[in-house]
Protein backbone atom coordinates (compact mmCIF):
# COMPACT_ATOMS: atom_id res chain seq x y z
CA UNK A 1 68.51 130.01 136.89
CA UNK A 2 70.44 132.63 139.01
CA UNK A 3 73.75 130.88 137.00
CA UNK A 4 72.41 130.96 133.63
CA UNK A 5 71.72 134.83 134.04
CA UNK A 6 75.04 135.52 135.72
CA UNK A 7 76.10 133.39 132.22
CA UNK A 8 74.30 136.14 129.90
CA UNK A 9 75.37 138.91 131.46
CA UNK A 10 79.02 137.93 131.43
CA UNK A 11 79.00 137.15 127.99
CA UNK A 12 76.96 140.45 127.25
CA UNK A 13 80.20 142.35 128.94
CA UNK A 14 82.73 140.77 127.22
CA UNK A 15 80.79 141.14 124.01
CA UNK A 16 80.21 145.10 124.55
CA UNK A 17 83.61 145.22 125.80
CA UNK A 18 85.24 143.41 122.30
CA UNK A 19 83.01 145.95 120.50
CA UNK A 20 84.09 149.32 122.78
CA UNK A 21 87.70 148.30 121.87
CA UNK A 22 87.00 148.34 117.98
CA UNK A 23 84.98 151.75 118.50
CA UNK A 24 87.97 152.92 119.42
CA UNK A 25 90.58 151.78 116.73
CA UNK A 26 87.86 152.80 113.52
CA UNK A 27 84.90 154.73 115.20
CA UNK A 28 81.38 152.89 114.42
CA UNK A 29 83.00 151.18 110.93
CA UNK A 30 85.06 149.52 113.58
CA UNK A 31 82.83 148.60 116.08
CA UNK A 32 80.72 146.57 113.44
CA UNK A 33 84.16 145.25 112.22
CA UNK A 34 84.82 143.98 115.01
CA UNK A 35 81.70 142.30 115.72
CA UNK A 36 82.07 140.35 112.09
CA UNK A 37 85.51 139.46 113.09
CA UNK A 38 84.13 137.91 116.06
CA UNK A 39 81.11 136.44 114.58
CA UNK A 40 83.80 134.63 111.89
CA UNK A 41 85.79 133.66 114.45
CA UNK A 42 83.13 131.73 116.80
CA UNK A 43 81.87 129.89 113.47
CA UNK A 44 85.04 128.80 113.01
CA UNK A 45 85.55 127.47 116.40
CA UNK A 46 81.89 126.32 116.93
CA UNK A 47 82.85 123.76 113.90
CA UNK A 48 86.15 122.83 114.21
CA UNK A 49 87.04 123.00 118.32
CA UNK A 50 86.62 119.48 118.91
CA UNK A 51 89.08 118.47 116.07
CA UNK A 52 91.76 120.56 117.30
CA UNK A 53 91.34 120.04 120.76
CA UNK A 54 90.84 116.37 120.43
CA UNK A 55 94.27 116.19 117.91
CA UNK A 56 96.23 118.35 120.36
CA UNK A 57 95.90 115.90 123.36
CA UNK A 58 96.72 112.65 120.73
CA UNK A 59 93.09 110.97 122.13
CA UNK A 60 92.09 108.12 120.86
CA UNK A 61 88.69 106.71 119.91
CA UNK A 62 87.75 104.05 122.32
CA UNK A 63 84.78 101.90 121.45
CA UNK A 64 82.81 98.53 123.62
CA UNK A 65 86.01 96.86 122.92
CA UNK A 66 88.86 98.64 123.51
CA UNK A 67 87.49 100.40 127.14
CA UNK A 68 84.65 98.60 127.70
CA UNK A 69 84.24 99.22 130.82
CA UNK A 70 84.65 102.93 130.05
CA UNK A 71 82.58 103.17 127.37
CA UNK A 72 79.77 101.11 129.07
CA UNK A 73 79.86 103.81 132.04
CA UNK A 74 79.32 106.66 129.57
CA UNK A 75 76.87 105.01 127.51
CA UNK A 76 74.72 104.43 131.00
CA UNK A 77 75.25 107.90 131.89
CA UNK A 78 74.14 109.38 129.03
CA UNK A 79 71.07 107.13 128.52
CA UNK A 80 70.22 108.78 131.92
CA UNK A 81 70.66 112.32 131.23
CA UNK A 82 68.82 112.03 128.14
CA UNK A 83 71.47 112.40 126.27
CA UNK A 84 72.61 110.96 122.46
CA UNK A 85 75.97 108.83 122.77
CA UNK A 86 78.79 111.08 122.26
CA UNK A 87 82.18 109.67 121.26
CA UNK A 88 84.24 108.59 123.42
CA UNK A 89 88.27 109.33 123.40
CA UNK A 90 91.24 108.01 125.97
CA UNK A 91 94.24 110.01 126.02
CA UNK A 92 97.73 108.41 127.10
CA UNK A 93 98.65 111.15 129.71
CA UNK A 94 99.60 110.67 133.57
CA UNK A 95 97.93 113.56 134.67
CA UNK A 96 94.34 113.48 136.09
CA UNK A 97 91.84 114.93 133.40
CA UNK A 98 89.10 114.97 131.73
CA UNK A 99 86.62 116.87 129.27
CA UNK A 100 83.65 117.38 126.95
CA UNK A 101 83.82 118.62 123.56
CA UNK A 102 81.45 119.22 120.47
CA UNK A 103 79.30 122.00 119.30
CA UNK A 104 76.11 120.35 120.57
CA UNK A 105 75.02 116.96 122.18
CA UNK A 106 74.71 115.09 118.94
CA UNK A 107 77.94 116.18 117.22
CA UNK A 108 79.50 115.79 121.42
CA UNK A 109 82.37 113.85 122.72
CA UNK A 110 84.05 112.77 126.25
CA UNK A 111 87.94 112.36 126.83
CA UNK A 112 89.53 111.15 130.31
CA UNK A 113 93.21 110.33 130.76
CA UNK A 114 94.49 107.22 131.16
CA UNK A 115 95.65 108.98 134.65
CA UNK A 116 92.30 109.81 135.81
CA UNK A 117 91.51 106.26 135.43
CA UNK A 118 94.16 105.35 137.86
CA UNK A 119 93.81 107.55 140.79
CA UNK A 120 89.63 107.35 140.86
CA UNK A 121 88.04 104.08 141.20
CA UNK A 122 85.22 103.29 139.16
CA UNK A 123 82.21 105.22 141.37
CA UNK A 124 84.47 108.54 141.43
CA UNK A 125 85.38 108.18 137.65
CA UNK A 126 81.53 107.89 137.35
CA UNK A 127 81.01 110.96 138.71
CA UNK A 128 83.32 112.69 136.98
CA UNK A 129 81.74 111.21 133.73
CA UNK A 130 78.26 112.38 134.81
CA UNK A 131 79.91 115.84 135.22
CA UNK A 132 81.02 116.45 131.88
CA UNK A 133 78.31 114.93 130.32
CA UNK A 134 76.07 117.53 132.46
CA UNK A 135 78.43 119.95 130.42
CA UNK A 136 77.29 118.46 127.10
CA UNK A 137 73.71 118.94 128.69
CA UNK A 138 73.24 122.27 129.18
CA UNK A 139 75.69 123.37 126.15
CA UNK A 140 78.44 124.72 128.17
CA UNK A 141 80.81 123.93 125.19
CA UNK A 142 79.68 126.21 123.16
CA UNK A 143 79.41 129.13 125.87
CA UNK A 144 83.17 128.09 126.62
CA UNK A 145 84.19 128.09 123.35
CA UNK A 146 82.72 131.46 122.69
CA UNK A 147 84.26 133.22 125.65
CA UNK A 148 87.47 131.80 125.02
CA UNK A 149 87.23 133.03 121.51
CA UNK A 150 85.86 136.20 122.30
CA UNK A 151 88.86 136.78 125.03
CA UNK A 152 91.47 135.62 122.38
CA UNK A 153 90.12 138.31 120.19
CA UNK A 154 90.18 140.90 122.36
CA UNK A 155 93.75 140.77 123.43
CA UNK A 156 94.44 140.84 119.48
CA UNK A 157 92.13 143.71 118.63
CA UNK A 158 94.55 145.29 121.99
CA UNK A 159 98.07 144.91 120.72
CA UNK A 160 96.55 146.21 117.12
CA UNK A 161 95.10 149.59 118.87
CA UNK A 162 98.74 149.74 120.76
CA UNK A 163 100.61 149.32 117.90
CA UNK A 164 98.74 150.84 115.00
CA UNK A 165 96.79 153.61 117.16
CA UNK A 166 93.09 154.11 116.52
CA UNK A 167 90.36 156.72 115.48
CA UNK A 168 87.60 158.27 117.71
CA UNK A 169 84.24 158.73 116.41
CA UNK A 170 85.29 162.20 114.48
CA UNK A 171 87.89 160.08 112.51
CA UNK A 172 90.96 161.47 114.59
CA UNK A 173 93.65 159.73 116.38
CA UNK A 174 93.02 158.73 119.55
CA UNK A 175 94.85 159.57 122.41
CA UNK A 176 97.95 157.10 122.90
CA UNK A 177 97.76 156.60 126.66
CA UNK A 178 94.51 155.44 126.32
CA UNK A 179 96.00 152.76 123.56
CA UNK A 180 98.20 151.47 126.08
CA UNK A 181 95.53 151.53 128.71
CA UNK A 182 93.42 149.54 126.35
CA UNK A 183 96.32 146.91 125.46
CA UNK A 184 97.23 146.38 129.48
CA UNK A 185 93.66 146.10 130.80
CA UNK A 186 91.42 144.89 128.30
CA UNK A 187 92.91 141.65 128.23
CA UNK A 188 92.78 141.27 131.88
CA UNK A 189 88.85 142.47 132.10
CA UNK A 190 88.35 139.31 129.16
CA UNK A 191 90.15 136.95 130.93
CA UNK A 192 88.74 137.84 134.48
CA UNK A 193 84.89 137.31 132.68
CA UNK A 194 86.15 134.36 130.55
CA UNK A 195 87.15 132.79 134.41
CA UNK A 196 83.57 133.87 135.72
CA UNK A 197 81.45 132.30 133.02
CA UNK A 198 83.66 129.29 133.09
CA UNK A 199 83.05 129.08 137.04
CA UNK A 200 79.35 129.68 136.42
CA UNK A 201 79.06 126.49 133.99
CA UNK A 202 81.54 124.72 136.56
CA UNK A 203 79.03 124.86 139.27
CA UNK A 204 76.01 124.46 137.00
CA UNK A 205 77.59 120.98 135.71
CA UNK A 206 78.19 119.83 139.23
CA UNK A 207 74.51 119.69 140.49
CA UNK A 208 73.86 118.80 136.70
CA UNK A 209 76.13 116.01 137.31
CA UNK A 210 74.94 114.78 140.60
CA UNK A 211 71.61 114.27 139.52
CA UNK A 212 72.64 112.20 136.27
CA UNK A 213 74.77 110.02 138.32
CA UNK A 214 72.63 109.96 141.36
CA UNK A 215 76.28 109.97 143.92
CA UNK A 216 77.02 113.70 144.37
CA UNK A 217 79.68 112.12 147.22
CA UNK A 218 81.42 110.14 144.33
CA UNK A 219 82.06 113.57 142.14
CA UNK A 220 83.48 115.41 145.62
CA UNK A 221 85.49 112.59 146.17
CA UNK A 222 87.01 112.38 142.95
CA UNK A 223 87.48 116.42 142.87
CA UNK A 224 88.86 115.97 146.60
CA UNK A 225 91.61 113.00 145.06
CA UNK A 226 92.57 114.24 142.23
CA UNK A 227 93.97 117.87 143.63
CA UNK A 228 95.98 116.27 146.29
CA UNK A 229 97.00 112.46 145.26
CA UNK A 230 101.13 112.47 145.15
CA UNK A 231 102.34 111.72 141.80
CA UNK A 232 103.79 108.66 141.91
CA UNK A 233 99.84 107.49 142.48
CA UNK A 234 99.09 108.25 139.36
CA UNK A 235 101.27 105.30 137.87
CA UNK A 236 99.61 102.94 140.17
CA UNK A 237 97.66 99.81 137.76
CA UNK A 238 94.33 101.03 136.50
CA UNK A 239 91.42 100.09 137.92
CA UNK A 240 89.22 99.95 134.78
CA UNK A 241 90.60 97.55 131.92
CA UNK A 242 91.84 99.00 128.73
CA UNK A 243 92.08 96.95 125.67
CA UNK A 244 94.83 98.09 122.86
CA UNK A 245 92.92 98.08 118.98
CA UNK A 246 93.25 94.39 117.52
């Protein structure tokens, strides 16, 4: 509880602060401006996030054949969170990772590198799993994809007010050093809160996840591995069989 209200109030301040910094490029017009450009701008990413972030890291759709050891982990995971099956991705990439994306648990999906799989052994990559799906669970995805929109937006709605100057509430210019003021620290304050309401969720997910997978030792473990395994481990053969597409 004490997380999900440390959530709200976070994204209350970085929603007051995105509409403070159009107050003061157009006065009140602006403020409500600014609050439709952001409204647009978390549609679009509530819709289309997974697409793009899926497409960016090149995953691929694995299914009971191609991973099915994978995919048979997930599936058991989510039956036990309650969850619907989200799709399931694999991306080719040596470096230990892995996600959840979607705009809610039915539309959801789960990615893990193909260098995750190698360093963790099957109980750790479990954990992990259980994790992210714990994400999917308690709609972090959206709350993330807000922020990070909301934070992107700001630092725009900045460099416009530095570079085009804004209006006070009496419709006159405001004062330039507070432009520059604006541009330098309002990005920093949206970033700082974007970083606090993503460690809120973080910690959230990892009782979330402990109780899904029932081995909060596996998801410490694989946390614990996959910060300080040397490189070269993460070419080692993978412990959980990955069939290419026939």
């Amino acid at each position: 509880m004490f997380n999900w209200m440390k959530t709200f109030m976070l994204m209350a301040a970085i929603v007051a602060l995105f509409m403070t910094i159009g107050g003061m490029i157009g006065g009140q017009s602006g403020m409500m401006l600014a609050l439709g450009f952001a409204l647009i701008m978390n549609l679009g990413a509530y819709w289309f996030s997974d697409k793009l972030v899926l497409r960016m890291y090149n995953a691929r759709e694995a299914d009971a054949h191609s991973a099915p050891e994978f995919y048979a982990m997930v599936q058991e995971l989510a039956g036990k969170a309650g969850l619907p099956m989200p799709r399931v991705y694999v991306i080719e990439d040596p470096s230990p990772n892995a996600f959840a994306t979607g705009r809610n648990p039915e539309n959801a999906a789960v990615a893990a590198t193909t260098g995750i799989m190698r360093v963790l052994s099957a109980r750790e990559l479990r954990g992990v799993m259980a994790h992210e799906l714990a994400h999917v669970q308690h709609r972090d995805i959206l709350i993330s994809t807000i922020s990070a929109t909301m934070a992107g937006a700001i630092s725009a709605l900045a460099n416009f007010a530095l570079f085009f100057g804004g209006r006070n509430q009496d419709g006159q210019p405001s004062n330039p050093i507070a432009g520059i003021a604006v541009a330098i620290l309002a990005p920093l304050a949206a970033s700082l809160i974007q970083m606090a309401i993503s460690r809120a969720r973080e910690y959230e997910a990892d009782r979330g996840g402990a109780e899904i997978c029932g081995d909060p030792a596996a998801l410490a473990a694989a946390l614990e591995k996959s910060t300080t395994m040397p490189k070269a481990c993460l070419f080692a053969p993978p412990r959980l069989t990955l069939k290419p597409h026939k």
